[in-house]
PDB file of N, CA and C in Angstrom:
ATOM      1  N   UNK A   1       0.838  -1.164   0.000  1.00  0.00           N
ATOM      2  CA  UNK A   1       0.000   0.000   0.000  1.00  0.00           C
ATOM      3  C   UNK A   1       0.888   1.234   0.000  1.00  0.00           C
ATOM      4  N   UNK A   2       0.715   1.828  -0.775  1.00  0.00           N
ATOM      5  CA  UNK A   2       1.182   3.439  -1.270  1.00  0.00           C
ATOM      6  C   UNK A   2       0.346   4.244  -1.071  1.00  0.00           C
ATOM      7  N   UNK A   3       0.155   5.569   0.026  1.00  0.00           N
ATOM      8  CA  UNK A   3      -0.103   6.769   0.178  1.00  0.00           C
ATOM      9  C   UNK A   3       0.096   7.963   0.497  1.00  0.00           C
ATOM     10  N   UNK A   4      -0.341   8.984  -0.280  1.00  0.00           N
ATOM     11  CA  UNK A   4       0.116  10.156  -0.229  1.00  0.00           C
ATOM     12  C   UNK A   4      -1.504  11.132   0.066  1.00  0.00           C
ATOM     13  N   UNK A   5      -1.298  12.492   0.078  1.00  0.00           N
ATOM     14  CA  UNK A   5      -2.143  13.448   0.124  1.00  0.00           C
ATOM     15  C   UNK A   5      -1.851  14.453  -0.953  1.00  0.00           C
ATOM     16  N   UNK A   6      -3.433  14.158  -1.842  1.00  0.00           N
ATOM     17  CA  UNK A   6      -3.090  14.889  -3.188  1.00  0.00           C
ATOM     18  C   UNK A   6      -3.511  16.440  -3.329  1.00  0.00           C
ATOM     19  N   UNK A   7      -3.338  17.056  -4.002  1.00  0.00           N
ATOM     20  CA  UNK A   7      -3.460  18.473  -4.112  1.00  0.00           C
ATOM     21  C   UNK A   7      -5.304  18.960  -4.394  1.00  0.00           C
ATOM     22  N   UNK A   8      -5.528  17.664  -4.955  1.00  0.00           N
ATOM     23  CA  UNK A   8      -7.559  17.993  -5.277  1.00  0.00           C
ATOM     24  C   UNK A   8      -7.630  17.316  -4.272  1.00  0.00           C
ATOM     25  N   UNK A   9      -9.409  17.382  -4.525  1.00  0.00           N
ATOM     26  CA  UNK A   9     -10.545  17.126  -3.913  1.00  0.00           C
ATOM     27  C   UNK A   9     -10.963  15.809  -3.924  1.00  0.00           C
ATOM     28  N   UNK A  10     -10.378  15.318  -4.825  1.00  0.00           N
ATOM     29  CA  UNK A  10     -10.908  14.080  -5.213  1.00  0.00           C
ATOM     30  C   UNK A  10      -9.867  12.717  -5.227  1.00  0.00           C
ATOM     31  N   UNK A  11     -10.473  11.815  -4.478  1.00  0.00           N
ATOM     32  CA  UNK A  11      -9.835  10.546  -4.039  1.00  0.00           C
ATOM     33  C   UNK A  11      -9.532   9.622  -5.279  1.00  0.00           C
ATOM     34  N   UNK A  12      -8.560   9.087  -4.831  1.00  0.00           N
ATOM     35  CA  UNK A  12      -7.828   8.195  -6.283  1.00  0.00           C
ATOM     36  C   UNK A  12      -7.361   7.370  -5.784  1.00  0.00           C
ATOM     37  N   UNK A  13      -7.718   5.940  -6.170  1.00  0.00           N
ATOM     38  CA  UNK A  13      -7.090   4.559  -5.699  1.00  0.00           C
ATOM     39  C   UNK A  13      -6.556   3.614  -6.967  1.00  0.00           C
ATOM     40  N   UNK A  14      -5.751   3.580  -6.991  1.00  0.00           N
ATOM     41  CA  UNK A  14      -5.034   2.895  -8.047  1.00  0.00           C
ATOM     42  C   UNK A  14      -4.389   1.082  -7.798  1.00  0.00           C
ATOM     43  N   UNK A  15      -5.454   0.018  -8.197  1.00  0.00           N
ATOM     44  CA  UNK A  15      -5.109  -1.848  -7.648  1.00  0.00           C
ATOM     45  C   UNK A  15      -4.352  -2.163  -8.937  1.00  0.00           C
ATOM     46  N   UNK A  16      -2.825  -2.841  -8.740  1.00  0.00           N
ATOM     47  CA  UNK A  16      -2.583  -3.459  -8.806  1.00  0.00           C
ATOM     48  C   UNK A  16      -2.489  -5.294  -8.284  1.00  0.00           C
ATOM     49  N   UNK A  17      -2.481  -5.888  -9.752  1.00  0.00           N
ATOM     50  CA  UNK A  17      -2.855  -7.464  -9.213  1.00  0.00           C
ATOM     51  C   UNK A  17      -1.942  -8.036 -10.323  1.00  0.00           C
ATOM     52  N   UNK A  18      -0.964  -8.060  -9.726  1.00  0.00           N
ATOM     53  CA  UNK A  18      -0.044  -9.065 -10.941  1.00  0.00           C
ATOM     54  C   UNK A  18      -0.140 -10.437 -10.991  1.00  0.00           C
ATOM     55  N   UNK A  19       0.303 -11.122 -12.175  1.00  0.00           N
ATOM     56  CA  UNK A  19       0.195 -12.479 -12.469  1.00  0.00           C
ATOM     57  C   UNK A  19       1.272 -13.232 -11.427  1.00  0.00           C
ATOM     58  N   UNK A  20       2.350 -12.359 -10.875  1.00  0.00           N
ATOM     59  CA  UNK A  20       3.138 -13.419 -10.176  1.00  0.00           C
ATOM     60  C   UNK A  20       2.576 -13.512  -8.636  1.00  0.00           C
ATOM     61  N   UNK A  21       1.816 -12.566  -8.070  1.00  0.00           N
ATOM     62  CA  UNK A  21       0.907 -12.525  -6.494  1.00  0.00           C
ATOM     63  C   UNK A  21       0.028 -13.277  -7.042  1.00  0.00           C
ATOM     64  N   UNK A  22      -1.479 -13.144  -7.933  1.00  0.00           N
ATOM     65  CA  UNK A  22      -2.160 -13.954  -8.325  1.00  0.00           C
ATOM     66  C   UNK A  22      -2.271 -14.780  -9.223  1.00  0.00           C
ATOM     67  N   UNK A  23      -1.273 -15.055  -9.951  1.00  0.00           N
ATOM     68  CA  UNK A  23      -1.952 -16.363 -11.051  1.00  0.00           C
ATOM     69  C   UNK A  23      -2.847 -15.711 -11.841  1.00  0.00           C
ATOM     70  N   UNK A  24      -3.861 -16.576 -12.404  1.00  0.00           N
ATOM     71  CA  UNK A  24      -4.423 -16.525 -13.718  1.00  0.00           C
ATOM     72  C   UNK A  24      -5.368 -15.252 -13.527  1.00  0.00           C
ATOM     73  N   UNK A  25      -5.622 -14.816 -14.903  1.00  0.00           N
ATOM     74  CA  UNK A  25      -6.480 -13.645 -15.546  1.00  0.00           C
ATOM     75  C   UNK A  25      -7.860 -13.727 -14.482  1.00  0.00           C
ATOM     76  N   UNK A  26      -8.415 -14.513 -14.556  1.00  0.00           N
ATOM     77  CA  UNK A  26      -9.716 -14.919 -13.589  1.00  0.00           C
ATOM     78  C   UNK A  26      -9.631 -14.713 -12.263  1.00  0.00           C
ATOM     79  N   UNK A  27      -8.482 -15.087 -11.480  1.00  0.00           N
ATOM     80  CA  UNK A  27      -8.397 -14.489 -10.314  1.00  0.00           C
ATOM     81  C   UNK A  27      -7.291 -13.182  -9.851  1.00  0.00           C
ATOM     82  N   UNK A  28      -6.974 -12.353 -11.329  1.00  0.00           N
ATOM     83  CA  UNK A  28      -6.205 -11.180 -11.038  1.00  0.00           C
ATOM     84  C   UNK A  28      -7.865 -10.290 -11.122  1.00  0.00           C
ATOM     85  N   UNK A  29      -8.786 -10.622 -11.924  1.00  0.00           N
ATOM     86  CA  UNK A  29     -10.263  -9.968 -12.169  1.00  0.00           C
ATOM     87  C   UNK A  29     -10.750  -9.798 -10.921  1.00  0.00           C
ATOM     88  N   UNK A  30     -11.482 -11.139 -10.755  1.00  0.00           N
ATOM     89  CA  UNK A  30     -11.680 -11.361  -9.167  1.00  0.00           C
ATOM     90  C   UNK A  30     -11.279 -10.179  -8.074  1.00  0.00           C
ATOM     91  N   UNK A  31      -9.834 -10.434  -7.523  1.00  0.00           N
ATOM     92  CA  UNK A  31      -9.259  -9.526  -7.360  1.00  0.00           C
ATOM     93  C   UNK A  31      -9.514  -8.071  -7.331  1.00  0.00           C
ATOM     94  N   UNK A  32      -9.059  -7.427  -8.792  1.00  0.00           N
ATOM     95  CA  UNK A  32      -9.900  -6.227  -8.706  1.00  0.00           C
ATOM     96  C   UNK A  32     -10.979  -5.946  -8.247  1.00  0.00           C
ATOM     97  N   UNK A  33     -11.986  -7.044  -8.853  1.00  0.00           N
ATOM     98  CA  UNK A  33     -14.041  -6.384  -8.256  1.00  0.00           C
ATOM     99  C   UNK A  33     -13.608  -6.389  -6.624  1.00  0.00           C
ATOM    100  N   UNK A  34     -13.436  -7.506  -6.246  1.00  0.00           N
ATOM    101  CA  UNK A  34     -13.610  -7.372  -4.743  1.00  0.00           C
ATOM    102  C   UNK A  34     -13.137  -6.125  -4.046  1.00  0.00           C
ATOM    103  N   UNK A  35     -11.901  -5.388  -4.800  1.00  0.00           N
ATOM    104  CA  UNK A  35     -11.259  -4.735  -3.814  1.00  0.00           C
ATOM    105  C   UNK A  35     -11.908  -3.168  -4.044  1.00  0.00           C
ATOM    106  N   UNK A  36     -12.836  -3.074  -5.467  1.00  0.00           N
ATOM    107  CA  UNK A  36     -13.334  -1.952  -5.970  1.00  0.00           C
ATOM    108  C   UNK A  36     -14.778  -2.245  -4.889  1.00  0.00           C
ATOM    109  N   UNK A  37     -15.459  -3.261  -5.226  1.00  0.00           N
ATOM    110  CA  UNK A  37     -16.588  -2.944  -4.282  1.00  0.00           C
ATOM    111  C   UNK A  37     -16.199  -2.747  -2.819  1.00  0.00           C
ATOM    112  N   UNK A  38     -14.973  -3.258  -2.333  1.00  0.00           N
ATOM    113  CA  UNK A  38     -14.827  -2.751  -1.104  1.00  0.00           C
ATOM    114  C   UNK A  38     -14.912  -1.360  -1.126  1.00  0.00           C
ATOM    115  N   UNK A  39     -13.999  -0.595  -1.622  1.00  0.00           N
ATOM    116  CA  UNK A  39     -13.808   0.665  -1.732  1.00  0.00           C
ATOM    117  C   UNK A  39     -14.939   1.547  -2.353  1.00  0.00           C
ATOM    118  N   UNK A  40     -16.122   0.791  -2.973  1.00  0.00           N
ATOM    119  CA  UNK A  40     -17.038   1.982  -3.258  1.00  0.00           C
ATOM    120  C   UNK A  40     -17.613   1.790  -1.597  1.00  0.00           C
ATOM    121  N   UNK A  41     -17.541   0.775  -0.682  1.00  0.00           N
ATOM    122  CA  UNK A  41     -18.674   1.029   0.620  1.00  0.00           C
ATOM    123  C   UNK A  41     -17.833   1.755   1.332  1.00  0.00           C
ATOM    124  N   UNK A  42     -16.969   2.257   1.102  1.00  0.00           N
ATOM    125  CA  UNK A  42     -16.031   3.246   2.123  1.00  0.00           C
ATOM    126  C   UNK A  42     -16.368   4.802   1.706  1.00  0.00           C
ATOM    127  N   UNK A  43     -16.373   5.641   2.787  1.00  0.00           N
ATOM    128  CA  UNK A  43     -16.188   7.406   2.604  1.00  0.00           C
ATOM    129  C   UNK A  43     -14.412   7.189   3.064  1.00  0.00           C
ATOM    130  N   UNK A  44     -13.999   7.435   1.550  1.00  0.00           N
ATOM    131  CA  UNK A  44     -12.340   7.507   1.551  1.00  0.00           C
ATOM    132  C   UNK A  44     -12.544   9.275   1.773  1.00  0.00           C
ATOM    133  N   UNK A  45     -11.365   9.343   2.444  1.00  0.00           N
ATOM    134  CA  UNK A  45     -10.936  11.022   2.524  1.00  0.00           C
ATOM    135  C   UNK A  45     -10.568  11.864   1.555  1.00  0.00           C
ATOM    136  N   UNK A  46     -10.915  13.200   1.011  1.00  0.00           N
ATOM    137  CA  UNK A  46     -11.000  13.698  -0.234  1.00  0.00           C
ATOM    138  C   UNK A  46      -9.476  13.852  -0.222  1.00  0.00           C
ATOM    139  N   UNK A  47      -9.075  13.973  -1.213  1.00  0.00           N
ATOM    140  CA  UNK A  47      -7.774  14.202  -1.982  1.00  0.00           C
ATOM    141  C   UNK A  47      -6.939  12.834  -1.337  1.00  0.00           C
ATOM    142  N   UNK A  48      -7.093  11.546  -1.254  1.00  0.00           N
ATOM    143  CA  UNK A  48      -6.110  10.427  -0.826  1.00  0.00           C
ATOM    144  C   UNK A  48      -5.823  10.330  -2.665  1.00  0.00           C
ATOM    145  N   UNK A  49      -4.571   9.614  -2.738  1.00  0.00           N
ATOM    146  CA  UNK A  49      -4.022   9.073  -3.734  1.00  0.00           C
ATOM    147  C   UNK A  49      -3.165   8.086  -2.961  1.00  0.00           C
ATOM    148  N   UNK A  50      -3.709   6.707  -3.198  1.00  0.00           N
ATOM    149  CA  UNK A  50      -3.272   5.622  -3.116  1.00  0.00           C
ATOM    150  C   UNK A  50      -3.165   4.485  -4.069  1.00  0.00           C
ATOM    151  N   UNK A  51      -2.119   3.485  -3.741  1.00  0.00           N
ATOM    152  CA  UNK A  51      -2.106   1.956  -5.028  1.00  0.00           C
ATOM    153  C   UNK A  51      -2.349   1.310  -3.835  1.00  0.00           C
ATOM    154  N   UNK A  52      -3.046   0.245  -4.375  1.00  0.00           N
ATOM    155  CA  UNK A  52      -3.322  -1.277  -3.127  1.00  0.00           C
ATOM    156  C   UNK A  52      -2.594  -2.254  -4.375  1.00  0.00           C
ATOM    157  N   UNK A  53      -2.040  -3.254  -3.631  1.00  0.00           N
ATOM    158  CA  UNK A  53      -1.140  -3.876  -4.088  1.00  0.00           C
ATOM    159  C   UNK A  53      -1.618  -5.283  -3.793  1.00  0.00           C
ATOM    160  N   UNK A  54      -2.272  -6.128  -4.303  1.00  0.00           N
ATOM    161  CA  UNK A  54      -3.570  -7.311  -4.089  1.00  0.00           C
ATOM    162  C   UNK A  54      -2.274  -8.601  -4.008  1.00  0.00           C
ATOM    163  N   UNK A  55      -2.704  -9.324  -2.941  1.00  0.00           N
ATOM    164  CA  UNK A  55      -1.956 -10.692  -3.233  1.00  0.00           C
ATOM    165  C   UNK A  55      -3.078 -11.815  -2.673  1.00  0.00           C
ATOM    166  N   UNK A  56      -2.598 -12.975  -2.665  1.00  0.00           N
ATOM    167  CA  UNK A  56      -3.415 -14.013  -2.521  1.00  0.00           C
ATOM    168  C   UNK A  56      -4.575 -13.867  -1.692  1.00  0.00           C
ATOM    169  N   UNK A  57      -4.307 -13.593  -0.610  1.00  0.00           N
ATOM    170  CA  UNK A  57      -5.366 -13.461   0.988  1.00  0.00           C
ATOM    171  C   UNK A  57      -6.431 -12.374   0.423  1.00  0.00           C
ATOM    172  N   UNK A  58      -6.546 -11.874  -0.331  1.00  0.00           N
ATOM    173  CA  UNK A  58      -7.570 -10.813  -0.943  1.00  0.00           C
ATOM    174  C   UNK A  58      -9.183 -11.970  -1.745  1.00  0.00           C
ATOM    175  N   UNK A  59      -8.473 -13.448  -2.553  1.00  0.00           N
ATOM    176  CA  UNK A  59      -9.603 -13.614  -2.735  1.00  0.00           C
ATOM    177  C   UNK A  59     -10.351 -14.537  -2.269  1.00  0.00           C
ATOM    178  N   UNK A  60      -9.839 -14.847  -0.862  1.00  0.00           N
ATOM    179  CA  UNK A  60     -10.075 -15.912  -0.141  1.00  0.00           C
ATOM    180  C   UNK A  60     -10.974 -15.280   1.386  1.00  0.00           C
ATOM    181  N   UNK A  61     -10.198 -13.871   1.741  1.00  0.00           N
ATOM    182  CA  UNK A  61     -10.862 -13.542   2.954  1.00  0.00           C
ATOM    183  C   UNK A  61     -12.402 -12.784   2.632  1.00  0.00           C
ATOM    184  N   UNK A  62     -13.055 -13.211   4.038  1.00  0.00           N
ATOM    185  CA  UNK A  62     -14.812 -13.002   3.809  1.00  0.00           C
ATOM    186  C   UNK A  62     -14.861 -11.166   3.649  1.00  0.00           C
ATOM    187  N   UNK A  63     -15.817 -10.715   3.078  1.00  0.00           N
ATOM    188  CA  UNK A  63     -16.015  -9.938   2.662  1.00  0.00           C
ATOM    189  C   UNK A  63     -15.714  -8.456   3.685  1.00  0.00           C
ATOM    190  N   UNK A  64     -16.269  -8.128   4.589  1.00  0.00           N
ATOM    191  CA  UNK A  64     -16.215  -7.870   5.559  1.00  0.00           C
ATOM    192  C   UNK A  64     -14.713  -7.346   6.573  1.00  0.00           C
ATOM    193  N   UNK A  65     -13.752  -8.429   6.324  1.00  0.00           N
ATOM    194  CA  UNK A  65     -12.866  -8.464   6.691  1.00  0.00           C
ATOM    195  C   UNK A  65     -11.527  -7.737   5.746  1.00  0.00           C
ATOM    196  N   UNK A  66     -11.640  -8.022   4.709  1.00  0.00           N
ATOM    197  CA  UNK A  66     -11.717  -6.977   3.296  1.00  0.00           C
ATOM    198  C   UNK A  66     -11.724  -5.907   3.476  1.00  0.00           C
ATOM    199  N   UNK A  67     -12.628  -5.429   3.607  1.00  0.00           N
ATOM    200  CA  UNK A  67     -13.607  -3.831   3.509  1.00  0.00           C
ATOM    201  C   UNK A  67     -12.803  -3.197   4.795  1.00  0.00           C
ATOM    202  N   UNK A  68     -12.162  -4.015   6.630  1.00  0.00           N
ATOM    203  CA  UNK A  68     -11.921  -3.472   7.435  1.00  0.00           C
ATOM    204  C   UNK A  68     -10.566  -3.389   6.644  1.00  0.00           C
ATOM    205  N   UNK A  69      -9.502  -4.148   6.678  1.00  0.00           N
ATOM    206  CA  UNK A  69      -8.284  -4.140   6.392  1.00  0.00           C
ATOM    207  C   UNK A  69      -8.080  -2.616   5.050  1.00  0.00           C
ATOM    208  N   UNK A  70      -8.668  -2.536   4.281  1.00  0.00           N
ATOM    209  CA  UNK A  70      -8.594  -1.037   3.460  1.00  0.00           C
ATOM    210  C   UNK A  70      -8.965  -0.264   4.120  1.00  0.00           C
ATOM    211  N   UNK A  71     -10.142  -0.277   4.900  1.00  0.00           N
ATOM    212  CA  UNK A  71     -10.394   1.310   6.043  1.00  0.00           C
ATOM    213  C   UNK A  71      -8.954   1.414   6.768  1.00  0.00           C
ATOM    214  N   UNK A  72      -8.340   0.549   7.590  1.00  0.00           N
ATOM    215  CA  UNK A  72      -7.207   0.794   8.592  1.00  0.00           C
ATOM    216  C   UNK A  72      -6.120   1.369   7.222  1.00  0.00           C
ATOM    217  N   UNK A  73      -6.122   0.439   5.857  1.00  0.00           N
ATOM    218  CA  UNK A  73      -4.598   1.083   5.465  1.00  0.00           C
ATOM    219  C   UNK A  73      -5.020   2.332   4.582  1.00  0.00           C
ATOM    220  N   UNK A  74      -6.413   2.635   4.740  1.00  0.00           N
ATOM    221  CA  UNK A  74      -6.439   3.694   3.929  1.00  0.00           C
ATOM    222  C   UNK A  74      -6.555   4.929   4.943  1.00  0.00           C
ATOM    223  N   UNK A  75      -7.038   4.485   5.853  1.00  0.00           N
ATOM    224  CA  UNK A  75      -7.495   6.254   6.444  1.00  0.00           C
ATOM    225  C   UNK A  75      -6.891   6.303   8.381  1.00  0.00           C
ATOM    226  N   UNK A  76      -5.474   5.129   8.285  1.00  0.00           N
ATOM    227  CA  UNK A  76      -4.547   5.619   9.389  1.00  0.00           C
ATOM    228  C   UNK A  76      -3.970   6.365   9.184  1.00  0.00           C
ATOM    229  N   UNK A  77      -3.164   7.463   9.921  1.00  0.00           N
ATOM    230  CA  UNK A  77      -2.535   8.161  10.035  1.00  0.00           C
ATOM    231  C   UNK A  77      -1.002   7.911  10.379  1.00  0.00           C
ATOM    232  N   UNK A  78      -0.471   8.324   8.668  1.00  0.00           N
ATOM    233  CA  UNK A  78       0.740   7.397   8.820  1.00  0.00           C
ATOM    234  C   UNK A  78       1.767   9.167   8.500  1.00  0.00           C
ATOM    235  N   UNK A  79       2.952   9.021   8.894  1.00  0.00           N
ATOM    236  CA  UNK A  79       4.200  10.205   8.227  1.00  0.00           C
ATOM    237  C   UNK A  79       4.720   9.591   7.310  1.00  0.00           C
ATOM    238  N   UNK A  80       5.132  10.507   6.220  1.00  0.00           N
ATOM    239  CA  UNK A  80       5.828   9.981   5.501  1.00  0.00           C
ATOM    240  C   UNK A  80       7.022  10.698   5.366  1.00  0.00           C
TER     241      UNK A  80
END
């Protein structure tokens, strides 16, 4: 996970899912939806610019548990 604080208003999340963390086309897809519908049920903070960086445990853990793990790495309060 990569974040910064961007100059707009508007939040930007950028998933990577490579073939060597996930394997095949079907579960780099996978992958993505899950981690996009996580992130549409979140109020992300205006101007975040972040990459999530997807590996295995993304398409296996219950939904829920998902959705907490991006709230903590998206909207702790980290220095950079």
């Amino acid at each position: 996970m990569v974040r910064k604080t961007g100059a707009t208003d508007v939040s930007q999340v950028g998933i990577v899912t490579s073939r060597r963390r996930l394997g095949s086309a079907v579960h780099r897809n996978r992958a993505r939806r899950r981690i996009r519908a996580a992130l549409d049920r979140m109020d992300l903070p205006p101007g975040l610019e972040a990459i999530v960086i997807a590996d295995r445990r993304v398409l296996d853990v219950p939904f829920a548990t998902l959705v907490e793990w991006l709230k903590t790495a998206l909207t702790e309060d980290r220095h950079e």
